[in-house]
Structure formats: C-alpha cells, structure tokens
N, C-alpha and C. Protein backbone atom coordinates (compact mmCIF):
# COMPACT_ATOMS: atom_id res chain seq x y z
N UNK A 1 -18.55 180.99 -45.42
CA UNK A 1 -19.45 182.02 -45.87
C UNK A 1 -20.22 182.63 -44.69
N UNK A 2 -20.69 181.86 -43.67
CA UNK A 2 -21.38 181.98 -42.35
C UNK A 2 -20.33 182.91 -41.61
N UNK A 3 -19.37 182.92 -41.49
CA UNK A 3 -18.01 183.76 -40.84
C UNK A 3 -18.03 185.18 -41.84
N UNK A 4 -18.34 185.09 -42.66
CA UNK A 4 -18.15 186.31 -43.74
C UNK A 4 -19.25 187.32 -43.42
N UNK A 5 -20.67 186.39 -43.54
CA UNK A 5 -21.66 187.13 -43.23
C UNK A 5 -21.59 187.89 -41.71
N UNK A 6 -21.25 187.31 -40.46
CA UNK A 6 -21.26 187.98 -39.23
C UNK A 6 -20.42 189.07 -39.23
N UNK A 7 -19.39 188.99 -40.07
CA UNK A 7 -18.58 190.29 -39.76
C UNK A 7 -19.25 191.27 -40.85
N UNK A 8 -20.15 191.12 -41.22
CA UNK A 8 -20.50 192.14 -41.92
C UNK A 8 -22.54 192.33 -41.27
N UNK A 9 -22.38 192.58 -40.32
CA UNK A 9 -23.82 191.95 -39.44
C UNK A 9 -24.36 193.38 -39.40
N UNK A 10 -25.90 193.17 -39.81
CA UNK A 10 -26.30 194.52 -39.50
C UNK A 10 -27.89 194.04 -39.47
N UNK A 11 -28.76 195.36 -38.82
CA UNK A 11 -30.26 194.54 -38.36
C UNK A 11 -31.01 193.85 -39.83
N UNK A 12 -30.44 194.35 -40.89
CA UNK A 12 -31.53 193.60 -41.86
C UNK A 12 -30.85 192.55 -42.26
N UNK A 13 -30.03 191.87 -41.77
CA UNK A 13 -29.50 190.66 -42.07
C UNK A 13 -30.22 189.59 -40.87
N UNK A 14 -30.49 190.06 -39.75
CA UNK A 14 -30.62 189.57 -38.91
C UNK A 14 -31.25 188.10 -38.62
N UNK A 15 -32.31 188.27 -39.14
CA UNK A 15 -33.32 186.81 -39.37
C UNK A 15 -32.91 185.92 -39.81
N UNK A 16 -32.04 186.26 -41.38
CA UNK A 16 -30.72 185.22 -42.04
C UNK A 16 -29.97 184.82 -41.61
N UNK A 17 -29.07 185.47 -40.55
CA UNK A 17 -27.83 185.03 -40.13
C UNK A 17 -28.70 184.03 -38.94
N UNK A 18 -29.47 184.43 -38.05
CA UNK A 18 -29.99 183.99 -37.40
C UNK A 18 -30.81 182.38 -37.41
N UNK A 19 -31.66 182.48 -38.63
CA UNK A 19 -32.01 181.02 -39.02
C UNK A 19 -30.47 180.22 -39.56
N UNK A 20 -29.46 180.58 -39.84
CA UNK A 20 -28.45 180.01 -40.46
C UNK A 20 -27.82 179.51 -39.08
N UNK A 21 -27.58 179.97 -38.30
CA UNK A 21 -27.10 180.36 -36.63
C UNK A 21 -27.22 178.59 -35.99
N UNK A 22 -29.09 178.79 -36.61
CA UNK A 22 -29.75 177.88 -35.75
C UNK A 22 -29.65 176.36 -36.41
N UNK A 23 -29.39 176.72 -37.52
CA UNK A 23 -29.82 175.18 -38.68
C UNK A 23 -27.98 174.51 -38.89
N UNK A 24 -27.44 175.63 -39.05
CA UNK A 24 -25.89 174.95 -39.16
C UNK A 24 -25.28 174.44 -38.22
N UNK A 25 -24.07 173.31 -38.48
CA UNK A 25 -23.38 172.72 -37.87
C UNK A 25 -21.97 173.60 -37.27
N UNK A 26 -21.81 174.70 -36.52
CA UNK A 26 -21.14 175.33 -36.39
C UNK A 26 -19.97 175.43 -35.26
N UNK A 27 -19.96 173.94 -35.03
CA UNK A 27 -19.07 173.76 -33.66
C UNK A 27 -17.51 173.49 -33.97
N UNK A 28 -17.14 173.23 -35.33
CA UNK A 28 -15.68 173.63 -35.80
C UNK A 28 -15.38 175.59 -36.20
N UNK A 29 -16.58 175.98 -36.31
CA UNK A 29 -16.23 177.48 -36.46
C UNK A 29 -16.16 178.60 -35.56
N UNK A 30 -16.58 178.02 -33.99
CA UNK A 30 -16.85 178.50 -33.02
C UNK A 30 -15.93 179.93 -32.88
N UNK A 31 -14.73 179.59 -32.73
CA UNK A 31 -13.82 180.79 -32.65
C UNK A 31 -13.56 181.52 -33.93
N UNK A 32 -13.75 181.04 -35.26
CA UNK A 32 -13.97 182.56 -36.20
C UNK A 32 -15.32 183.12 -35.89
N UNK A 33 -16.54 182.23 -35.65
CA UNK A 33 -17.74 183.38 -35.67
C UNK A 33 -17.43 184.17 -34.28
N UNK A 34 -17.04 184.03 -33.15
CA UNK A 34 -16.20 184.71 -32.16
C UNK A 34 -15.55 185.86 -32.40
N UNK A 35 -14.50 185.47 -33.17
CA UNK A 35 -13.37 186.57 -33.47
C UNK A 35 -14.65 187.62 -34.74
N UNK A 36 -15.12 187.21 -35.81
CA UNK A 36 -15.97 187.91 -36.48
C UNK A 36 -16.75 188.80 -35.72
N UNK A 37 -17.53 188.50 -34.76
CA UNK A 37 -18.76 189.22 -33.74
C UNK A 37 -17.72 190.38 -33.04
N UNK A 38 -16.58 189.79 -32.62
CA UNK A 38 -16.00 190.78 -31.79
C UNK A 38 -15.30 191.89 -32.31
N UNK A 39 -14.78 191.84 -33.55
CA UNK A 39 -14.06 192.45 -34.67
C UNK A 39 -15.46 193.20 -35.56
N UNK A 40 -16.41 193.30 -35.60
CA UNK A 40 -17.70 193.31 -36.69
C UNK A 40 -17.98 194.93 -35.94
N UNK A 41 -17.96 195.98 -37.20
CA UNK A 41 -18.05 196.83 -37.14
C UNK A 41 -19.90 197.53 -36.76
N UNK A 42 -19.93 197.70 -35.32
CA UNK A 42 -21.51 197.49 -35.35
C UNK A 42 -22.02 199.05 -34.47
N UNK A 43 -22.94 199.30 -35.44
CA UNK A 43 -23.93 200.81 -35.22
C UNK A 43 -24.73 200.15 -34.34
N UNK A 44 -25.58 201.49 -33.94
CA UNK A 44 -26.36 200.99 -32.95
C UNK A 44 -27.35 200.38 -33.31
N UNK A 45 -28.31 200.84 -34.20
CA UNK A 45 -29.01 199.63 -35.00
C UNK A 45 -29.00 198.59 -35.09
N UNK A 46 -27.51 197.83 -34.95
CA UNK A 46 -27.00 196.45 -35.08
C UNK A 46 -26.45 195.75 -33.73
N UNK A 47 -26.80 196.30 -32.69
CA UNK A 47 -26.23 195.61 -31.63
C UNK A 47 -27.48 194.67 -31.15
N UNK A 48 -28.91 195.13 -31.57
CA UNK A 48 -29.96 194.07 -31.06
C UNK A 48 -29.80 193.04 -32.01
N UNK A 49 -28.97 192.67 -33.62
CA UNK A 49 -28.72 192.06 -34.18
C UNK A 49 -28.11 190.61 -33.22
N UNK A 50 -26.75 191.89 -33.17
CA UNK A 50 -25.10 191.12 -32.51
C UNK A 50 -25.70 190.48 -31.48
N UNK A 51 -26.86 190.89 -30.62
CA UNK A 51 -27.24 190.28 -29.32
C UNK A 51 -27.87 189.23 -29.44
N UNK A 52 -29.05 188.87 -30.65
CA UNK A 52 -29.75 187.96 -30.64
C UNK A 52 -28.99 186.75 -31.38
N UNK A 53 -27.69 187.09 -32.34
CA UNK A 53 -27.21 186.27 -32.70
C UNK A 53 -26.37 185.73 -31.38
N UNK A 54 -25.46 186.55 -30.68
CA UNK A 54 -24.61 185.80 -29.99
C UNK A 54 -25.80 185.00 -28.82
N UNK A 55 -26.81 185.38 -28.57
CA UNK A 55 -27.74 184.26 -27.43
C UNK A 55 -28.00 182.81 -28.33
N UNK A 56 -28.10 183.00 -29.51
CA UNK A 56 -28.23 181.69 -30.12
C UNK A 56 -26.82 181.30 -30.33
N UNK A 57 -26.20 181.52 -30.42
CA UNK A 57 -24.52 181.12 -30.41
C UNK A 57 -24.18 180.27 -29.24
N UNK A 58 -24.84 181.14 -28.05
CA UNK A 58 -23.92 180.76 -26.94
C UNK A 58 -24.96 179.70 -26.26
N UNK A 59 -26.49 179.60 -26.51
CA UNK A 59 -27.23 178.49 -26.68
C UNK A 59 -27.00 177.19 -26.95
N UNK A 60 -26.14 177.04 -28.23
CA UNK A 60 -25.89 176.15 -29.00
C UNK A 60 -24.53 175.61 -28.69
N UNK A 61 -23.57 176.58 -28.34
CA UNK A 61 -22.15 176.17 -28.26
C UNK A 61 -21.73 176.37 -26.77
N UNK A 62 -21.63 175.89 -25.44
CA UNK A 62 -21.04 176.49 -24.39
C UNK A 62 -19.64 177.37 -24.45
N UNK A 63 -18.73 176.86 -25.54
CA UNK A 63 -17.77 177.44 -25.06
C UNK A 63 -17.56 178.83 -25.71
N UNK A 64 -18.75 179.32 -26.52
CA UNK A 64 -18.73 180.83 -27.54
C UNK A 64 -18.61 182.05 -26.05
N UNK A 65 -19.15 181.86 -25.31
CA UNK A 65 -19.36 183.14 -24.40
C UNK A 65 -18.02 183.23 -23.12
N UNK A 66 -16.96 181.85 -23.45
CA UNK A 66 -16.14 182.42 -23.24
C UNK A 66 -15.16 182.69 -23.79
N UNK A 67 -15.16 182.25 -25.10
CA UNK A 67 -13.99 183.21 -26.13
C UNK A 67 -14.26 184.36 -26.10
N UNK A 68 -15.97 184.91 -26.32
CA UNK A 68 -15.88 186.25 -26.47
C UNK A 68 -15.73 187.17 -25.57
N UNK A 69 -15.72 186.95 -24.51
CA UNK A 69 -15.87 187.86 -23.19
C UNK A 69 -14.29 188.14 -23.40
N UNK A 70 -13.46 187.99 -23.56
CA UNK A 70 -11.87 187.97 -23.11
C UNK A 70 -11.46 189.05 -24.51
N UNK A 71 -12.35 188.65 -25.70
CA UNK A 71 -11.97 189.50 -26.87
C UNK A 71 -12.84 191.17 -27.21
N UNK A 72 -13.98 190.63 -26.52
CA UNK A 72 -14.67 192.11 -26.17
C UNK A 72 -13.91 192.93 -25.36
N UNK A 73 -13.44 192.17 -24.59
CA UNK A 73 -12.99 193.22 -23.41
C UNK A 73 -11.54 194.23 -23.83
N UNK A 74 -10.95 193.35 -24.91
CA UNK A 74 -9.57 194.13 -25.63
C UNK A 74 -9.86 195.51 -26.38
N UNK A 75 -11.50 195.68 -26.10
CA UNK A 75 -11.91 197.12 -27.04
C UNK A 75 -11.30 198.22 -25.84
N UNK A 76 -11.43 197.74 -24.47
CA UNK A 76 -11.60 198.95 -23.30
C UNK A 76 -10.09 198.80 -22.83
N UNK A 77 -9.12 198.07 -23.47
CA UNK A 77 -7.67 198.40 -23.24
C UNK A 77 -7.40 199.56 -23.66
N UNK A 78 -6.15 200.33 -22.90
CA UNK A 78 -5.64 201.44 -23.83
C UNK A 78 -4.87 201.48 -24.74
N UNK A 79 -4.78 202.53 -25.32
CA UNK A 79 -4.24 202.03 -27.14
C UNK A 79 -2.52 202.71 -26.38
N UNK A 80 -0.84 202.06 -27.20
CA UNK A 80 -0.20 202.15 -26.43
C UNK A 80 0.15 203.49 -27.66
N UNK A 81 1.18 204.50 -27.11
CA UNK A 81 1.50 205.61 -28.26
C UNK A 81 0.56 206.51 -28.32
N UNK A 82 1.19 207.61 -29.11
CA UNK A 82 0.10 208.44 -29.40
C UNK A 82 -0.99 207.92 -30.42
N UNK A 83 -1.96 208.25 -30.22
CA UNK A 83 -3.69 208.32 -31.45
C UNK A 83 -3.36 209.62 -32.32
N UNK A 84 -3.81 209.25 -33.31
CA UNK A 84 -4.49 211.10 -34.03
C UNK A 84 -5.85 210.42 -33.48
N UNK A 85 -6.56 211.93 -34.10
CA UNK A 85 -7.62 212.04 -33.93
C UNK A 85 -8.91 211.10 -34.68
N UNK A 86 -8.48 210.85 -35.75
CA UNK A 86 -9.42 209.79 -36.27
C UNK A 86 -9.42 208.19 -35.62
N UNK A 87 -8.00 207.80 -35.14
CA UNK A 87 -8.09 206.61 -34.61
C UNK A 87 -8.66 207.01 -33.32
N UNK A 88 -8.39 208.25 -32.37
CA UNK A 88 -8.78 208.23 -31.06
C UNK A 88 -10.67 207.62 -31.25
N UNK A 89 -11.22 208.48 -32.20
CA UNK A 89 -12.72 208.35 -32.72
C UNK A 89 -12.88 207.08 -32.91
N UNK A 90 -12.03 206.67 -33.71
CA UNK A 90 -12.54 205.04 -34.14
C UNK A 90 -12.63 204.73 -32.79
N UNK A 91 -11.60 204.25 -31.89
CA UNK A 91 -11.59 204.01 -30.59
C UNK A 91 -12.60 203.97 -30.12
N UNK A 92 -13.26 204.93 -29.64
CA UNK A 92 -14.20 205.53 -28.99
C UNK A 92 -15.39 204.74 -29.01
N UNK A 93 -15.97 204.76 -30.49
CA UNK A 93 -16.96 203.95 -31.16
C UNK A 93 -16.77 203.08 -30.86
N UNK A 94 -15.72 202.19 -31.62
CA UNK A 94 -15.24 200.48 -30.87
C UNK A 94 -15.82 200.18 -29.27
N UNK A 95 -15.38 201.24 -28.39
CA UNK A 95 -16.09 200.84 -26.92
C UNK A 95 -17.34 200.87 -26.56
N UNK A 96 -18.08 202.01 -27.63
CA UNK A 96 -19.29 202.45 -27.06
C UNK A 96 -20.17 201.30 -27.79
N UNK A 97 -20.19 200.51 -28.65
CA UNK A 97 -20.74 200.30 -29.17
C UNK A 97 -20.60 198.13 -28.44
N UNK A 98 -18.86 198.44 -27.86
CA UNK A 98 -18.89 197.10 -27.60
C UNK A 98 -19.65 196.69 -25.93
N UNK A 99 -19.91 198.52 -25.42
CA UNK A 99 -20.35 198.62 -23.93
C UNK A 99 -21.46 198.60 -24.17
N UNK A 100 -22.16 198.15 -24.93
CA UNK A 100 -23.65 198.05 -25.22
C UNK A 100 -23.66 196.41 -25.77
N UNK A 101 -23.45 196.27 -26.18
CA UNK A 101 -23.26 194.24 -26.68
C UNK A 101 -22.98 193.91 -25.36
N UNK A 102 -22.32 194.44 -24.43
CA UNK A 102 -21.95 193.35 -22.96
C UNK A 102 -22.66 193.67 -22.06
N UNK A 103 -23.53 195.00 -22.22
CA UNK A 103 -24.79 195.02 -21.33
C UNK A 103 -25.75 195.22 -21.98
C-alpha cells in the first residue's frame, strides 16, 4: 500500500507518506519505493514532496540513493524512433521535472 501511495505522491500527501516513511519497516521494499519515486508522475508542487520523502528514504536505507540515481537518470536518455508530439511533451516534462528532484 506504502508503494501505491508514492507513486501517486503529491504535496498534500506529504506529511502521510512521510510519517509512514519514518515508522515503517521498509528495507524489503527498497527498490519498489525506488522504482515508484522514479516512475511517479510529479508537478512542480510535488517535487519538495519527492525531495523530503526521498532524504528520509535514503536516511534510513543506504542503498535507496543508489538505485535511484541510475533510474532518474533514464528520464535524460534519448527516446529511440520518431516521437509525435504529445510523447515528445510528455518527454519533456519527465526531464524537467526529474532535473529538479536531482538538484
């Protein structure tokens, strides 16, 4: 349920996911809440979310900050084939939004 909630992460969840973050036993789920954070469709509103959750993540678990670094970074690959225009957009977003979570 904790994996369900992150991929659906946004600032008014924040405090929840966050006390849940801190109180659960989450060291068998390490790589879905990983893959969730990195996959989690996030506005800008929600990246001070994504940020304060992944510092308590990577607090708690050493090895979270390096699954995610390797899966963030697959946003700024290039896409292979042609895009239309709505995926080029999705694209776009996907980076801008994941170039703000890594700085």
């Amino acid at each position: 349920a904790f994996v369900k909630k992150v991929r659906s992460l946004t600032e008014e969840s924040r405090e929840a996911l966050c006390t849940e973050a801190s109180a659960l036993n989450l060291s068998r789920y390490v790589s879905e809440v990983v893959t969730a954070v990195a996959e989690a469709k996030l506005s800008n509103r929600d990246i001070n979310a994504a940020i304060q959750l992944c510092s308590i993540m990577h607090q708690r678990y050493p090895d979270f900050a390096k699954q995610l670094v390797p899966l963030l970074m697959k946003a700024f690959a290039q896409a292979k084939g042609p895009e239309t225009d709505a995926e080029r957009t999705a694209h776009v977003h996907k980076r801008r939004s994941t170039l703000r979570l890594v700085t």
